[in-house]
C-alpha atoms as a PDB file:
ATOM      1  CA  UNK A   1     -43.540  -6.996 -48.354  1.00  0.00           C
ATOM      2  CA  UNK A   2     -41.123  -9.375 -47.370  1.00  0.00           C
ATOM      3  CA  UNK A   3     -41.857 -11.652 -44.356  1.00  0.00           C
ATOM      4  CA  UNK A   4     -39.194 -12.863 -41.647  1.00  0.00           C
ATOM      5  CA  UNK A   5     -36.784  -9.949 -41.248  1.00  0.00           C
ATOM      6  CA  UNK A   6     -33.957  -9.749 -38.978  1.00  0.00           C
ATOM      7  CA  UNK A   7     -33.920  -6.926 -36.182  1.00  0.00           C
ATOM      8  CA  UNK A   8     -31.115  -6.380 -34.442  1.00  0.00           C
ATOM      9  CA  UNK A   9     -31.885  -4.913 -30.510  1.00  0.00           C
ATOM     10  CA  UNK A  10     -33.927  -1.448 -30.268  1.00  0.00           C
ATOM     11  CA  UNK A  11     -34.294  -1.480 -34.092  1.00  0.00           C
ATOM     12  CA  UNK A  12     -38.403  -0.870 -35.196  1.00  0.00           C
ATOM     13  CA  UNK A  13     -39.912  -3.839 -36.491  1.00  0.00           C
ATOM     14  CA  UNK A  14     -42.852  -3.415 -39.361  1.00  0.00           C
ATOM     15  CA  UNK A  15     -45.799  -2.668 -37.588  1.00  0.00           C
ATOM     16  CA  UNK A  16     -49.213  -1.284 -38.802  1.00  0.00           C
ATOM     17  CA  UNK A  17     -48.183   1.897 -40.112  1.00  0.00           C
ATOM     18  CA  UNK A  18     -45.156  -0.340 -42.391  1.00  0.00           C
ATOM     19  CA  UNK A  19     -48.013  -2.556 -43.851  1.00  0.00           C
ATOM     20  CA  UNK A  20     -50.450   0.460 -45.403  1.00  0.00           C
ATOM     21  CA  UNK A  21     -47.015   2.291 -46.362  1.00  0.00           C
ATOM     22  CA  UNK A  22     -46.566  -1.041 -48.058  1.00  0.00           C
ATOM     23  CA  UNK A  23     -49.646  -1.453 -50.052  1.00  0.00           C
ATOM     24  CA  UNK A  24     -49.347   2.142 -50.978  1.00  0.00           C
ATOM     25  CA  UNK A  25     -46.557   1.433 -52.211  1.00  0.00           C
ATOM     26  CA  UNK A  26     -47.604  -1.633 -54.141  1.00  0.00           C
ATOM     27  CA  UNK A  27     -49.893   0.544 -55.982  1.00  0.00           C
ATOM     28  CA  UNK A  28     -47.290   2.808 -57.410  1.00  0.00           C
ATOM     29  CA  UNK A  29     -45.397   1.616 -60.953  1.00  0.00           C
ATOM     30  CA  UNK A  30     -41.165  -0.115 -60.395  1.00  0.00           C
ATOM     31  CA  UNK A  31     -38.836  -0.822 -62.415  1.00  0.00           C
ATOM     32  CA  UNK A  32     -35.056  -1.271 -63.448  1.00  0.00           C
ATOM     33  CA  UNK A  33     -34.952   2.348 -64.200  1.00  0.00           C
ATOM     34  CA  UNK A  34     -36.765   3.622 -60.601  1.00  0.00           C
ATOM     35  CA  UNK A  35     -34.445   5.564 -58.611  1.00  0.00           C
ATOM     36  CA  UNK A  36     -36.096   4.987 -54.711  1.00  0.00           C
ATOM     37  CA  UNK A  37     -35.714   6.510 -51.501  1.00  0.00           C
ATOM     38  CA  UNK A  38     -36.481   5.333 -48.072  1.00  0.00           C
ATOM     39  CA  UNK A  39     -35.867   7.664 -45.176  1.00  0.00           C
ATOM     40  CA  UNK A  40     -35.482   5.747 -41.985  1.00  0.00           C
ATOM     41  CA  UNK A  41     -35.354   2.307 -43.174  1.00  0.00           C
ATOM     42  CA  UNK A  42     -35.313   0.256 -39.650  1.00  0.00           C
ATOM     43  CA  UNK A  43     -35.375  -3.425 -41.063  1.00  0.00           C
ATOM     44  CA  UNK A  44     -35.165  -2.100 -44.501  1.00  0.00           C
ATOM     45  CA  UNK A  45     -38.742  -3.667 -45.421  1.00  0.00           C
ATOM     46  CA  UNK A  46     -40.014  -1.355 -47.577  1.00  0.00           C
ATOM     47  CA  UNK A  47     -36.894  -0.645 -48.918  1.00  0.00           C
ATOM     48  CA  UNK A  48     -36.315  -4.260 -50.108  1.00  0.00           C
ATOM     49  CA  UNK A  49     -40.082  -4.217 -50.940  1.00  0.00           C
ATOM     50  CA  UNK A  50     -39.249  -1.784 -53.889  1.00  0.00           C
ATOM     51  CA  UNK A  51     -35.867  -3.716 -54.576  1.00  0.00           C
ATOM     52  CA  UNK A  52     -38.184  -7.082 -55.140  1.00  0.00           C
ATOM     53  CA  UNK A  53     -39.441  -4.999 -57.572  1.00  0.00           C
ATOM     54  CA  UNK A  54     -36.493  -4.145 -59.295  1.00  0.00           C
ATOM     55  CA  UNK A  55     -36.149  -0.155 -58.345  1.00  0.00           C
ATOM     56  CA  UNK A  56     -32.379   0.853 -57.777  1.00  0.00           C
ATOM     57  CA  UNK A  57     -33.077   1.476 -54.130  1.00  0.00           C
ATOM     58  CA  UNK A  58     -31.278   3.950 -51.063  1.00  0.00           C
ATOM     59  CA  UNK A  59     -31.976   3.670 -47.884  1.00  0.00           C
ATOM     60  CA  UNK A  60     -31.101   5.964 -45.222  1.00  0.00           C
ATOM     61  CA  UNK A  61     -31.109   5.861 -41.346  1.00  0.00           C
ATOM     62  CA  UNK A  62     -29.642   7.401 -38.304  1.00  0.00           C
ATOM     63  CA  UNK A  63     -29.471   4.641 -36.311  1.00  0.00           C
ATOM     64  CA  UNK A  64     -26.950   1.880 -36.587  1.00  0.00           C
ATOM     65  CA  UNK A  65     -28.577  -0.990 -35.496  1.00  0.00           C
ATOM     66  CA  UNK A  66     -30.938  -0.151 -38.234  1.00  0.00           C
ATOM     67  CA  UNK A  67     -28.285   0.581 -40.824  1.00  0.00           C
ATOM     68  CA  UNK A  68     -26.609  -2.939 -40.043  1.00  0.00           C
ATOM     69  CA  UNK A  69     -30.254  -4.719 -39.959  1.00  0.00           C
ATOM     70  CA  UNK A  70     -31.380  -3.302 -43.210  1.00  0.00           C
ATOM     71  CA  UNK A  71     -27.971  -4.912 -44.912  1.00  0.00           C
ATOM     72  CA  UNK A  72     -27.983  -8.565 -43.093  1.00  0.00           C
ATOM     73  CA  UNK A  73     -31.571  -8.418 -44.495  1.00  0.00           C
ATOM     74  CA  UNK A  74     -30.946  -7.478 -48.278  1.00  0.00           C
ATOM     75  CA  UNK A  75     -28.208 -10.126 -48.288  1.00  0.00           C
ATOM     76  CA  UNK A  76     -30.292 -12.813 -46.799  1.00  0.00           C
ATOM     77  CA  UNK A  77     -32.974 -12.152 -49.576  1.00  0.00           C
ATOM     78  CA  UNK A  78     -30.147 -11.383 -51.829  1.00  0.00           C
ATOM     79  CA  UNK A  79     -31.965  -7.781 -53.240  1.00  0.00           C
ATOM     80  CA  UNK A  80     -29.474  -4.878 -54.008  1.00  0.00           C
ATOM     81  CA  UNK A  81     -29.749  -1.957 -51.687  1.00  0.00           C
ATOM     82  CA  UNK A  82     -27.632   0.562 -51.256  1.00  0.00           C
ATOM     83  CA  UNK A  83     -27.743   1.391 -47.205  1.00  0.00           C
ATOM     84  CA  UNK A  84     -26.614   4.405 -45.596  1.00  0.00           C
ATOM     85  CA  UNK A  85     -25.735   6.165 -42.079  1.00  0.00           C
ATOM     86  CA  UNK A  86     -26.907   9.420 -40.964  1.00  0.00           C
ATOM     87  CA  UNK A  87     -28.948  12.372 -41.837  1.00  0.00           C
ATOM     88  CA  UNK A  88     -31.254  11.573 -44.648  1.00  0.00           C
ATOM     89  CA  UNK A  89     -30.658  15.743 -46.165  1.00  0.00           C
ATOM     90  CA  UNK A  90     -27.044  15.321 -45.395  1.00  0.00           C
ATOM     91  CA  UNK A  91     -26.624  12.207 -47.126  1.00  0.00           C
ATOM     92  CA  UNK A  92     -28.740  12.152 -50.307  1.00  0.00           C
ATOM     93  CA  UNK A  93     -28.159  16.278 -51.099  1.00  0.00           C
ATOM     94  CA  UNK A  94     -27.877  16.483 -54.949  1.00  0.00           C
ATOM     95  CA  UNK A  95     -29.516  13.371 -55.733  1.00  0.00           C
ATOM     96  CA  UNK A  96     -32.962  12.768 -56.957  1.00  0.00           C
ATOM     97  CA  UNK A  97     -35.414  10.531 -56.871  1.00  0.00           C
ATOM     98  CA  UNK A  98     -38.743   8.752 -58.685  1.00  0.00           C
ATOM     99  CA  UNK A  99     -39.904   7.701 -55.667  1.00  0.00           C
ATOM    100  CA  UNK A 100     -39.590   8.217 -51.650  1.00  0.00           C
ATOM    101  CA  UNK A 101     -40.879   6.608 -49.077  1.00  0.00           C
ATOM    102  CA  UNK A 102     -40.941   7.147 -45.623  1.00  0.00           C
ATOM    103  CA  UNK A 103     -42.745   6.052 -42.306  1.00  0.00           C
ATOM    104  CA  UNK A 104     -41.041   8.435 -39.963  1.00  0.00           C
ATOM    105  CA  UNK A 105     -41.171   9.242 -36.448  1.00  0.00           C
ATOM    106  CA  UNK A 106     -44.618  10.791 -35.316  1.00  0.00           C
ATOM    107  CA  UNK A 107     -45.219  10.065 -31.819  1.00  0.00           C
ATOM    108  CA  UNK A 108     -45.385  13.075 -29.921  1.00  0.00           C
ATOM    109  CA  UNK A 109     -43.346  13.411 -27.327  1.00  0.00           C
ATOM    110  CA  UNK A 110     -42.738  15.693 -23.881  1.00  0.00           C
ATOM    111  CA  UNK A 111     -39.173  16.311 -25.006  1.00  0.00           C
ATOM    112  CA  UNK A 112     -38.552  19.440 -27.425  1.00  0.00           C
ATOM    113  CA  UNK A 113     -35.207  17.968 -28.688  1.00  0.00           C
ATOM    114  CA  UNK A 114     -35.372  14.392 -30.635  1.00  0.00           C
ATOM    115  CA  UNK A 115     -33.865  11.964 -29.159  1.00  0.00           C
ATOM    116  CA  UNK A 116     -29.943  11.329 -30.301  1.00  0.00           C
ATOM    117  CA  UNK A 117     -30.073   7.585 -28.782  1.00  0.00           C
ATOM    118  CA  UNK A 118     -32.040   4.283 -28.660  1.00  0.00           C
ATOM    119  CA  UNK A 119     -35.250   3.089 -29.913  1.00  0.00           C
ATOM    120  CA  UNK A 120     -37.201   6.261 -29.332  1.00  0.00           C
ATOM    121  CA  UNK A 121     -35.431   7.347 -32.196  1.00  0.00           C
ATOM    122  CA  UNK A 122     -38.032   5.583 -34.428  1.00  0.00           C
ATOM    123  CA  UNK A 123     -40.844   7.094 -32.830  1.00  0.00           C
ATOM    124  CA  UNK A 124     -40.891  10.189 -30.170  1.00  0.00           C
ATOM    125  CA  UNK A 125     -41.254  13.495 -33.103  1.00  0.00           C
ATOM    126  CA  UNK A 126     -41.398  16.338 -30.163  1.00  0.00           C
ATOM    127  CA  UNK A 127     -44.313  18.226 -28.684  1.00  0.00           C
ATOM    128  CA  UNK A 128     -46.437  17.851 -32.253  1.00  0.00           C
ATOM    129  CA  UNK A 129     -45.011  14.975 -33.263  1.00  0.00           C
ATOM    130  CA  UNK A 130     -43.628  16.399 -37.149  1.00  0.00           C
ATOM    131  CA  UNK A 131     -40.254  17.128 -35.913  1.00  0.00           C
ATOM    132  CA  UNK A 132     -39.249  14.776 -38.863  1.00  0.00           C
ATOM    133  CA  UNK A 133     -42.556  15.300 -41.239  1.00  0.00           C
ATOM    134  CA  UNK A 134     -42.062  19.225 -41.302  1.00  0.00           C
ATOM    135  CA  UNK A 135     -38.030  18.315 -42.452  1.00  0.00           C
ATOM    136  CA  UNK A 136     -39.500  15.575 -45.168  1.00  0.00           C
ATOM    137  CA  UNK A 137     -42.191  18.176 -46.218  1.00  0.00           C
ATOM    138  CA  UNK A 138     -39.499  20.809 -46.934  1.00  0.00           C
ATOM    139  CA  UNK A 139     -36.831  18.691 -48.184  1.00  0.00           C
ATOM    140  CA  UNK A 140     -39.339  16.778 -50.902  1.00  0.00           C
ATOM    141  CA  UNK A 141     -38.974  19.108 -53.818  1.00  0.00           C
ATOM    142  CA  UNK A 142     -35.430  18.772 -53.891  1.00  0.00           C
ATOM    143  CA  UNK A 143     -35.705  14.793 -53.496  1.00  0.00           C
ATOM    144  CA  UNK A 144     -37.882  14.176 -56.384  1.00  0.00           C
ATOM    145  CA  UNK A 145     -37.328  14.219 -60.249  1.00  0.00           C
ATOM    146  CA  UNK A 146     -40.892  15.671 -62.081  1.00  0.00           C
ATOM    147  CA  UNK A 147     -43.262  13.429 -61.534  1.00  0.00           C
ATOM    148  CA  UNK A 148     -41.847  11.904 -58.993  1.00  0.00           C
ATOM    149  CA  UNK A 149     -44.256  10.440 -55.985  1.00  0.00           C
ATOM    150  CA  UNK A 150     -43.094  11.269 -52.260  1.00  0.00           C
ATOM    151  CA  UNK A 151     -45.066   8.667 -49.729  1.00  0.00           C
ATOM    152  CA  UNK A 152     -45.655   8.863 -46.128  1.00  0.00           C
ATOM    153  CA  UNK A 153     -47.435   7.619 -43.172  1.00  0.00           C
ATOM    154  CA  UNK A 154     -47.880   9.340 -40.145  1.00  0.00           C
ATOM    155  CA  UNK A 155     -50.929   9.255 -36.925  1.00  0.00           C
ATOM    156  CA  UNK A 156     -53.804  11.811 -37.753  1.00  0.00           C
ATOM    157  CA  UNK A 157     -53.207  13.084 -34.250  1.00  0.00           C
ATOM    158  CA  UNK A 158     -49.515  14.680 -36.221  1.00  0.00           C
ATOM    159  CA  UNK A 159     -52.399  17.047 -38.018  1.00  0.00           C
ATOM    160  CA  UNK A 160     -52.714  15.511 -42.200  1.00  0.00           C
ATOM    161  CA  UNK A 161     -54.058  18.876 -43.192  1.00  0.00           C
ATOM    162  CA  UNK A 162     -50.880  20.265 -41.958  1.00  0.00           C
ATOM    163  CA  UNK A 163     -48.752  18.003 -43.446  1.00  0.00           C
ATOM    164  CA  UNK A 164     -51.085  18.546 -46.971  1.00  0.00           C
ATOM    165  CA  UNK A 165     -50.417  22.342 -46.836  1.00  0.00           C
ATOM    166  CA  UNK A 166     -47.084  22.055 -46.340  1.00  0.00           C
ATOM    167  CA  UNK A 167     -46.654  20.099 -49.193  1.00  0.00           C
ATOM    168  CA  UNK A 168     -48.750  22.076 -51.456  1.00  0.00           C
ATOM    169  CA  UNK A 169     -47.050  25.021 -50.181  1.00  0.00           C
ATOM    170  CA  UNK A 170     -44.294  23.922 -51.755  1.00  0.00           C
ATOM    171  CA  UNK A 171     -44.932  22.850 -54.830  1.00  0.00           C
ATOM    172  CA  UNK A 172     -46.328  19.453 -55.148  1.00  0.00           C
ATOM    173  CA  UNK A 173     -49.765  18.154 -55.560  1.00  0.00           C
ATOM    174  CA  UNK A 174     -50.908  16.449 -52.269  1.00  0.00           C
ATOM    175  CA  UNK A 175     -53.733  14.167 -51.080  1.00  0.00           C
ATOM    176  CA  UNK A 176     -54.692  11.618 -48.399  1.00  0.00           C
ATOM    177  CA  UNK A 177     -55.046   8.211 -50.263  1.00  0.00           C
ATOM    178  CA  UNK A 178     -55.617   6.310 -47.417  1.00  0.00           C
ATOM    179  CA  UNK A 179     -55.960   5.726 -44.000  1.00  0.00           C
ATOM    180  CA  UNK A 180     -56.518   2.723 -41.247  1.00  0.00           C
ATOM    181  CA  UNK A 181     -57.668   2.921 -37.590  1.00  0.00           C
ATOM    182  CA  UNK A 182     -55.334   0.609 -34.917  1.00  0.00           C
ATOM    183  CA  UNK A 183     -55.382   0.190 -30.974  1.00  0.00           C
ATOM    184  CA  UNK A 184     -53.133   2.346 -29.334  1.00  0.00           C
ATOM    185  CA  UNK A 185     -50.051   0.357 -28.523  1.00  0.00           C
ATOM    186  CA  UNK A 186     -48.153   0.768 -25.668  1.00  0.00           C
ATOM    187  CA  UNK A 187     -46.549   4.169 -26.503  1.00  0.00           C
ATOM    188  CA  UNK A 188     -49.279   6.034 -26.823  1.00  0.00           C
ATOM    189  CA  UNK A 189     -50.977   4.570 -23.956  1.00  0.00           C
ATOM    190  CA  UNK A 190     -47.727   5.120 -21.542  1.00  0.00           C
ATOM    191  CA  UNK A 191     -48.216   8.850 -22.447  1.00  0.00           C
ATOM    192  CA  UNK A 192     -52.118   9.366 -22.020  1.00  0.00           C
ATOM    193  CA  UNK A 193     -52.376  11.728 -19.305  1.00  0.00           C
ATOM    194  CA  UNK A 194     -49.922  13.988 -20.965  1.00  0.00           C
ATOM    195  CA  UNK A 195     -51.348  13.611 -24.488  1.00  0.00           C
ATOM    196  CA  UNK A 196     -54.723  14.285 -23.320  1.00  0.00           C
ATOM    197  CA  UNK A 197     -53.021  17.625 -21.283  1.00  0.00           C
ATOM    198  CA  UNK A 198     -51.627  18.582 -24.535  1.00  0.00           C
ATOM    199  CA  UNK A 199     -55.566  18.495 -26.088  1.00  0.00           C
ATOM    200  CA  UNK A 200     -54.180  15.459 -28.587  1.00  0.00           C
ATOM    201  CA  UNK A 201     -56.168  12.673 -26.855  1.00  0.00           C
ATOM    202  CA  UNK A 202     -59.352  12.567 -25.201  1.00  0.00           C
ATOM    203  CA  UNK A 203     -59.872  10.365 -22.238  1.00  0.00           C
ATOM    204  CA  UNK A 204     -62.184   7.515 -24.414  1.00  0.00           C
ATOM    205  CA  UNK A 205     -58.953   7.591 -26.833  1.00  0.00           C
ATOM    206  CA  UNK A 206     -58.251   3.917 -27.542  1.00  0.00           C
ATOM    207  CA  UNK A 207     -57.810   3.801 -31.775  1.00  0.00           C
ATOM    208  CA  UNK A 208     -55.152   5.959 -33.330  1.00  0.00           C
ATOM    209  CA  UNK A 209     -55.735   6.748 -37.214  1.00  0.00           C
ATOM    210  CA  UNK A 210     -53.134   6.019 -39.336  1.00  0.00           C
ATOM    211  CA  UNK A 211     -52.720   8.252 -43.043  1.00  0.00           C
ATOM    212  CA  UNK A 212     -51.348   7.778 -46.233  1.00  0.00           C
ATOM    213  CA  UNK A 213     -49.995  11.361 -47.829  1.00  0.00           C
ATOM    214  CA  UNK A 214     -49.085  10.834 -51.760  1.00  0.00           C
ATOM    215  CA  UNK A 215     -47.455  13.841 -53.248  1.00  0.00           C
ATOM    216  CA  UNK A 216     -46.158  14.895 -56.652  1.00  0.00           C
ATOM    217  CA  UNK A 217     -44.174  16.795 -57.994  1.00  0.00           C
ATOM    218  CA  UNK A 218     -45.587  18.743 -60.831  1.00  0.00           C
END
């Protein structure tokens, strides 16, 4: 994955999550003729991770710092990448894709509505935190050519069984490849009391598990 990105203000910066999304995604085959997806690029790492690699790569975010960031960073490493602003259904309907990757927001949050401004935007995913998942879920089939290998990362405490039926339920063949425990950061831990109300945490909480879903399409 490449090292020293730019991040403009309130843009997320490749954390834990970014770097076992990454080595999933080292595992799968690129090439000149890989048509890639990321949905909600922030610094556009794993984007430019699969552009390194010589995939024809889109990116897609709704925030844009993040839009802006994920360009100054493909032209300082000089890796084509097409970047663009808004809803990632809206603005890739009636394309497919060989491969997409996303590490979306999964935090859950009080709020029922996502928010429409600032950082949070990367994280807070309402009450159950798969605001976003459920959308990527549903939207897959029509994102990927046959064969084609959907990625994502998400906390355990979102529900991967959930997020496996869903998929299967429509269509593709699903599996947990991998997964990775990490210290709660300072999200999670600002939001204890009402996680734990919610039956998400438990009060000895202090490692959140981290999943890899692959899915096909068939």
């Amino acid at each position: 994955m490449p090292v020293g990105l730019l991040a403009l203000p309130g843009v997320y910066q490749p954390q834990a999550d970014t770097l076992l999304l990454a080595e999933a995604l080292a595992q799968e085959e690129l090439g000149p003729r890989t048509d890639a997806l990321e949905i909600g690029t922030g610094t556009g790492a794993l984007a430019l991770h699969a552009a390194g690699r010589r995939a024809r790569v889109t990116a897609v975010d709704v925030s844009w710092p993040a839009v802006v960031t994920a360009r100054l960073n493909a032209l300082r490493l000089r890796l084509p990448l097409r970047v663009l602003h808004g809803d990632f259904a809206a603005r890739t309907a009636g394309d497919c894709f060989d491969l997409v990757v996303t590490n979306p927001p999964y935090v859950p949050a009080p709020g029922v509505r996502l928010p429409s401004h600032g950082p949070e935007r990367a994280w807070d995913a309402g009450p159950d935190g798969r605001g976003v998942i459920n959308r990527v879920c549903a939207t897959a089939p029509a994102l990927l050519r046959p064969g084609g290998v959907l990625l994502m990362v998400h906390s355990g405490m979102c529900g991967a069984e959930e997020t496996l039926d869903r998929l299967t339920g429509v269509g593709l063949a699903a599996e947990v490849t991998a997964t990775a425990a990490v210290p709660w950061g300072p999200v999670l831990r600002s939001r204890r009391s009402w996680l734990e109300q919610q039956g998400l945490a438990v009060e000895a909480d202090e490692w959140e598990e981290l999943v890899i879903i692959r899915a096909q399409s068939l």
